[in-house]
PDB file of N, CA and C in Angstrom:
ATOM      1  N   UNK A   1       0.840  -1.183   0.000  1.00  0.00           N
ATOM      2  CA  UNK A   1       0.000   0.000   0.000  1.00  0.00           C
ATOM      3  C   UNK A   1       0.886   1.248   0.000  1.00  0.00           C
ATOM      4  N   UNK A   2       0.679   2.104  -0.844  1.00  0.00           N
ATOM      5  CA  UNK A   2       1.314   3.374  -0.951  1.00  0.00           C
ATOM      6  C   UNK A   2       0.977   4.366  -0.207  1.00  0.00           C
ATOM      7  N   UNK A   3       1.807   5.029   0.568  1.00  0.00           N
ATOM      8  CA  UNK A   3       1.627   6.334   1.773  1.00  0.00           C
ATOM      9  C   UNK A   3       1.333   7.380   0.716  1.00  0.00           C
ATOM     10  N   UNK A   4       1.510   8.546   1.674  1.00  0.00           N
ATOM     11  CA  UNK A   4       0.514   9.715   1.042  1.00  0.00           C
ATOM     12  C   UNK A   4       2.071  10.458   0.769  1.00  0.00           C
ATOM     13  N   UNK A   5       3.303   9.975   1.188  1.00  0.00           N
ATOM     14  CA  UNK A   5       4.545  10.180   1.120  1.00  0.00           C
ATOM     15  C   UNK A   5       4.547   9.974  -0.636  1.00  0.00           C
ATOM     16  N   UNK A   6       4.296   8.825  -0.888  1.00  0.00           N
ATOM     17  CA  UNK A   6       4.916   8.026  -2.173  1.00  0.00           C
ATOM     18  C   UNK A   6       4.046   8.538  -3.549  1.00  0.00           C
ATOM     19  N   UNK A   7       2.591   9.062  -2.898  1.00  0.00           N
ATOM     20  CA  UNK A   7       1.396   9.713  -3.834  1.00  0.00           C
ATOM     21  C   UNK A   7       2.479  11.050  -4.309  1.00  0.00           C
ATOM     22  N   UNK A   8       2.435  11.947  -3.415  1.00  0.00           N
ATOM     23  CA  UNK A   8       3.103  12.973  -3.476  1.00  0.00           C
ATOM     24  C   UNK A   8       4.187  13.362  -4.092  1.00  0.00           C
ATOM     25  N   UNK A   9       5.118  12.495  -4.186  1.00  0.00           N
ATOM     26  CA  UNK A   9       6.733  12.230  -4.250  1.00  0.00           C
ATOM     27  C   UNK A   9       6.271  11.908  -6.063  1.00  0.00           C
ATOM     28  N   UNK A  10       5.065  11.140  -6.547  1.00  0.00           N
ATOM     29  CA  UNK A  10       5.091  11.072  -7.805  1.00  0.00           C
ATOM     30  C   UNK A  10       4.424  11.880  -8.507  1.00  0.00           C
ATOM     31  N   UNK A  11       3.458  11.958  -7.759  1.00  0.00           N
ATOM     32  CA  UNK A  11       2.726  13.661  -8.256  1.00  0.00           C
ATOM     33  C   UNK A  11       3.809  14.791  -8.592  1.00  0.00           C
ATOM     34  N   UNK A  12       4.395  15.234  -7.746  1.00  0.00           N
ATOM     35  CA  UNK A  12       5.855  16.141  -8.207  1.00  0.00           C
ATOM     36  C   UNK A  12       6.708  15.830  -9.053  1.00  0.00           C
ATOM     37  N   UNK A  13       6.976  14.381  -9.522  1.00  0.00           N
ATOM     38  CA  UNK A  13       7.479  13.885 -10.720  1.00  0.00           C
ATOM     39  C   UNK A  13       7.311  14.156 -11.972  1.00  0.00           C
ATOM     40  N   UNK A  14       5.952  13.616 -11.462  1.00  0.00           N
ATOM     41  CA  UNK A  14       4.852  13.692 -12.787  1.00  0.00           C
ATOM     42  C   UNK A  14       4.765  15.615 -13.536  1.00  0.00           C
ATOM     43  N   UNK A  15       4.631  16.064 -12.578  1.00  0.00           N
ATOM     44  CA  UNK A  15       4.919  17.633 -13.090  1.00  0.00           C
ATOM     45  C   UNK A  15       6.136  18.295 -13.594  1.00  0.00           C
ATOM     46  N   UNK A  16       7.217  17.691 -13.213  1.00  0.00           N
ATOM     47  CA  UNK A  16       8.316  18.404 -13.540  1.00  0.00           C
ATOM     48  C   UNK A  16       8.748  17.674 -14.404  1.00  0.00           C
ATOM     49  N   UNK A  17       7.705  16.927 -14.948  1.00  0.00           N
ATOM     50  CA  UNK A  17       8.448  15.627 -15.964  1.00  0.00           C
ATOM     51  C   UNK A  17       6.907  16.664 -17.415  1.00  0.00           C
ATOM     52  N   UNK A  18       6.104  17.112 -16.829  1.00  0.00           N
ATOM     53  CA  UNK A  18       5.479  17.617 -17.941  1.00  0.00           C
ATOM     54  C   UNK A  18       5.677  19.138 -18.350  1.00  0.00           C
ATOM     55  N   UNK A  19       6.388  19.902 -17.308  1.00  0.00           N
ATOM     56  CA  UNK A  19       6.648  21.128 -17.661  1.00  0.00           C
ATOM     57  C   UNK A  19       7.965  20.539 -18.706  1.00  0.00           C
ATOM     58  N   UNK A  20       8.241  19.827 -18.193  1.00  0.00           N
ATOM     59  CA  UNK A  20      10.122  19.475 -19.103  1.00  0.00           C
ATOM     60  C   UNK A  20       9.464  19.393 -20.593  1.00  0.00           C
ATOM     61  N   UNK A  21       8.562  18.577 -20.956  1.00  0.00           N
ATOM     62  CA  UNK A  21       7.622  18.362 -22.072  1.00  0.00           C
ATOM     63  C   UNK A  21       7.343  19.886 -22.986  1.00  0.00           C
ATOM     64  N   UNK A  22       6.858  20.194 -22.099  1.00  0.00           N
ATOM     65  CA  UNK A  22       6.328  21.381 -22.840  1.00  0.00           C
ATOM     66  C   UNK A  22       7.412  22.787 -22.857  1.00  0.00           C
ATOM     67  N   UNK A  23       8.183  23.122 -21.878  1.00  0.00           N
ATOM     68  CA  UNK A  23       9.444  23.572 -22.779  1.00  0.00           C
ATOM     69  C   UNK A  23       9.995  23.157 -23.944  1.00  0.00           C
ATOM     70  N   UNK A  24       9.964  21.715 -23.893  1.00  0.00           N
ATOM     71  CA  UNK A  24      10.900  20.944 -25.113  1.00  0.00           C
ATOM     72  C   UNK A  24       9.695  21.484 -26.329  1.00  0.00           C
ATOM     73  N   UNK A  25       8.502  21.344 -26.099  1.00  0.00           N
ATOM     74  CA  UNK A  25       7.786  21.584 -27.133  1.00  0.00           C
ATOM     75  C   UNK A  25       7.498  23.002 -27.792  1.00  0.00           C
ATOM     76  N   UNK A  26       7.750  24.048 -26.482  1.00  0.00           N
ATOM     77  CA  UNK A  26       7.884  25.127 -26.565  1.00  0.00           C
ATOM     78  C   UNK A  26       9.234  25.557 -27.855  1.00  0.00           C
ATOM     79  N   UNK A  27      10.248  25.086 -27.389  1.00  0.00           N
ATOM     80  CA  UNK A  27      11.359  25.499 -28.111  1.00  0.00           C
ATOM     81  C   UNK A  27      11.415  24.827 -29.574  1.00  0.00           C
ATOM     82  N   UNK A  28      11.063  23.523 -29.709  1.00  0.00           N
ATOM     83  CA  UNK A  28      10.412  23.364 -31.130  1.00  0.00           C
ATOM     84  C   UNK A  28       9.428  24.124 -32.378  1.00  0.00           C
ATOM     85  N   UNK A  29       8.583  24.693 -31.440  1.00  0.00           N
ATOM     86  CA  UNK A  29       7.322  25.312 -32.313  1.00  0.00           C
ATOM     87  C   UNK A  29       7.684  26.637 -32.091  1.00  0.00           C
ATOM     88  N   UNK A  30       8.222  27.272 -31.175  1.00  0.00           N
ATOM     89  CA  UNK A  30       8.460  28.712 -31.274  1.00  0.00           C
ATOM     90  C   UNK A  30       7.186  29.590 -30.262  1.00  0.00           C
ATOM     91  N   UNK A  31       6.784  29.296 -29.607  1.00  0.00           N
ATOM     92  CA  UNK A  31       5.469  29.691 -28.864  1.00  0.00           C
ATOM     93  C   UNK A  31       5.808  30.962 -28.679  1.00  0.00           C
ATOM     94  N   UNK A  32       4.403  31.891 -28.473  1.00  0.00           N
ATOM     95  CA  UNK A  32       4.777  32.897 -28.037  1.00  0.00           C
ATOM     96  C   UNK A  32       4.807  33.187 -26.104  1.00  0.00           C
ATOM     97  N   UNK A  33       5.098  34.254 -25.586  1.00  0.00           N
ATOM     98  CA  UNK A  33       5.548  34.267 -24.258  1.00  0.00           C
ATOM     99  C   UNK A  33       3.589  34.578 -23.449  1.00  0.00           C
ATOM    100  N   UNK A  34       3.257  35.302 -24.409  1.00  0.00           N
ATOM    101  CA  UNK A  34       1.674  35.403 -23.807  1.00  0.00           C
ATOM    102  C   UNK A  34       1.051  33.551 -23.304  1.00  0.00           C
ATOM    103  N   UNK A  35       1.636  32.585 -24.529  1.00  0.00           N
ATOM    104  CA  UNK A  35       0.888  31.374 -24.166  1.00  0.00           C
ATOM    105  C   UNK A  35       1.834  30.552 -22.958  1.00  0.00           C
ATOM    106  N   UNK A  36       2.727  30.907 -22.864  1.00  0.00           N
ATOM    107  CA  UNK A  36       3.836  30.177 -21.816  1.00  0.00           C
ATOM    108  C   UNK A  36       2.734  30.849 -20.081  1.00  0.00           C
ATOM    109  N   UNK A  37       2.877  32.046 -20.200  1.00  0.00           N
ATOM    110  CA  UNK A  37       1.929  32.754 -19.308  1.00  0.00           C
ATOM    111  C   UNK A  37       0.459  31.963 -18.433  1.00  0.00           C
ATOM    112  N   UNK A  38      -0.267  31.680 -19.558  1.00  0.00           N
ATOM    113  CA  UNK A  38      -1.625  31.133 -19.365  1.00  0.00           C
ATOM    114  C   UNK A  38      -1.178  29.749 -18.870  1.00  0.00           C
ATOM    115  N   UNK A  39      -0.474  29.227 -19.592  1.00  0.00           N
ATOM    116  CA  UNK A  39       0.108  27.150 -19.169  1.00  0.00           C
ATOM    117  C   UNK A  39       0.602  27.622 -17.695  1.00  0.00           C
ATOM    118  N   UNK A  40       1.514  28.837 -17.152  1.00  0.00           N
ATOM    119  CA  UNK A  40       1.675  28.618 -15.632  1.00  0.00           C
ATOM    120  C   UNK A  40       0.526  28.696 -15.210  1.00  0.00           C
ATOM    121  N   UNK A  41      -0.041  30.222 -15.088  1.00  0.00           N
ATOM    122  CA  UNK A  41      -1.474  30.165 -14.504  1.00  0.00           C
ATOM    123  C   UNK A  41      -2.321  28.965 -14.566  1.00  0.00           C
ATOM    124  N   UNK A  42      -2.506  28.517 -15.278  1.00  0.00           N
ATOM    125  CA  UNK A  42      -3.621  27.179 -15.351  1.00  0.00           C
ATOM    126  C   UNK A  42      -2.642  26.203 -14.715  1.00  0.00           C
ATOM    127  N   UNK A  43      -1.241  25.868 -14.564  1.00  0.00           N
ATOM    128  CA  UNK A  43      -0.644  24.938 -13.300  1.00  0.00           C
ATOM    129  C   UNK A  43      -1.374  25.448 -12.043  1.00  0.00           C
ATOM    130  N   UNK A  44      -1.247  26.796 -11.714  1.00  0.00           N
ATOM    131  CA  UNK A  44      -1.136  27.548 -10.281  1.00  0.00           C
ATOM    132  C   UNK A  44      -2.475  26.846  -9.751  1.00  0.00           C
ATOM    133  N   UNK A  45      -3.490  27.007 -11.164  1.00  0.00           N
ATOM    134  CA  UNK A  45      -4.503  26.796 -10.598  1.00  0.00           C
ATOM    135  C   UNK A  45      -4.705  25.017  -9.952  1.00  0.00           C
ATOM    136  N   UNK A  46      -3.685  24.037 -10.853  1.00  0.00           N
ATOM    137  CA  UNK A  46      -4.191  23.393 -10.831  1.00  0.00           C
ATOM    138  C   UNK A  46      -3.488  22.488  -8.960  1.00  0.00           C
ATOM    139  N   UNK A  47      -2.664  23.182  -9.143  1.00  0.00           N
ATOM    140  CA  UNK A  47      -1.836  22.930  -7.461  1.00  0.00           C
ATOM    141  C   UNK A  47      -2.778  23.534  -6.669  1.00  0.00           C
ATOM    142  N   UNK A  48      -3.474  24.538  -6.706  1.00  0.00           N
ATOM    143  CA  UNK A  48      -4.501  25.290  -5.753  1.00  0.00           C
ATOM    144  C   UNK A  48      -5.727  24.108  -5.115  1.00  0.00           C
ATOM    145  N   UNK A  49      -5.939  23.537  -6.487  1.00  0.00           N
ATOM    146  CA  UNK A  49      -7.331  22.710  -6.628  1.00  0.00           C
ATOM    147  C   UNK A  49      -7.198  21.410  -5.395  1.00  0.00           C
ATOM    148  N   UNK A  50      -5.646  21.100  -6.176  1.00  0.00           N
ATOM    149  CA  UNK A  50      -5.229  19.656  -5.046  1.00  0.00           C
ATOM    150  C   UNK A  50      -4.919  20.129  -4.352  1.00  0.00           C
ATOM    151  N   UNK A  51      -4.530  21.273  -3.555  1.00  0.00           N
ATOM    152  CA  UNK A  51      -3.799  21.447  -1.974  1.00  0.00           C
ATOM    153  C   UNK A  51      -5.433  21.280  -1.117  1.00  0.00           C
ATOM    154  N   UNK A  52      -6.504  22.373  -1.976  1.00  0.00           N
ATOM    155  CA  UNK A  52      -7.805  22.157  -1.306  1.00  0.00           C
ATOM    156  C   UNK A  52      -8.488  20.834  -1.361  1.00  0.00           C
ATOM    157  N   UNK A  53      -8.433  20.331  -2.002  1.00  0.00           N
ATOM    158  CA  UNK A  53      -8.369  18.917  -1.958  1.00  0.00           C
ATOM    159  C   UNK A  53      -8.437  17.887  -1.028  1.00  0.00           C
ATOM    160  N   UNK A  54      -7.073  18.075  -1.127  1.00  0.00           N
ATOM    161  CA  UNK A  54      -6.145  17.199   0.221  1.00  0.00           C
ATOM    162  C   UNK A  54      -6.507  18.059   1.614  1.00  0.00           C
ATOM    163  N   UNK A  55      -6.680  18.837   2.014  1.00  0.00           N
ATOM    164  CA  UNK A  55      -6.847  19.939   2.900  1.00  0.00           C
ATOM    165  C   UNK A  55      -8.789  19.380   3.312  1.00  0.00           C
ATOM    166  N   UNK A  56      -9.449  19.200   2.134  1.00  0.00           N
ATOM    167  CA  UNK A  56     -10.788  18.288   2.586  1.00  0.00           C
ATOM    168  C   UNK A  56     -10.718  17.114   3.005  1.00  0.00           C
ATOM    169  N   UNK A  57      -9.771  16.414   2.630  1.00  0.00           N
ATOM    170  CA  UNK A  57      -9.528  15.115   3.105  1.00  0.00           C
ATOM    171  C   UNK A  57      -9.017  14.658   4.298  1.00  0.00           C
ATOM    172  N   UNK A  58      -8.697  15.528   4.807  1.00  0.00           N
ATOM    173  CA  UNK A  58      -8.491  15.475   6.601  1.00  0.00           C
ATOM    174  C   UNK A  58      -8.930  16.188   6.845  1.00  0.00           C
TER     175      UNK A  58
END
């Protein structure tokens, strides 16, 4: 059974393994800096969502 240690630990993986993605994809296609902008914001939001989340769950 996996702790809330090991959830976590891959959850943070998993993100810094998809921002890596989308730089790489960024620097391929040439994006502009307005759309790099909106992809953080919509992360911020999406760490906001799970902290409240987890924060309901205890």
């Amino acid at each position: 059974m996996k702790t809330y240690h090991m959830y976590h630990t891959e959850s943070i993986s998993a993100e810094s393994k998809l921002k890596e993605a989308e730089k790489q994809e960024e620097k391929q296609i040439g994006r502009d800096p307005v759309f790099n902008i909106q992809m953080e914001e919509k992360h911020q939001r999406r760490r906001s969502v799970k902290k409240i989340e987890k924060m309901k769950e205890k």
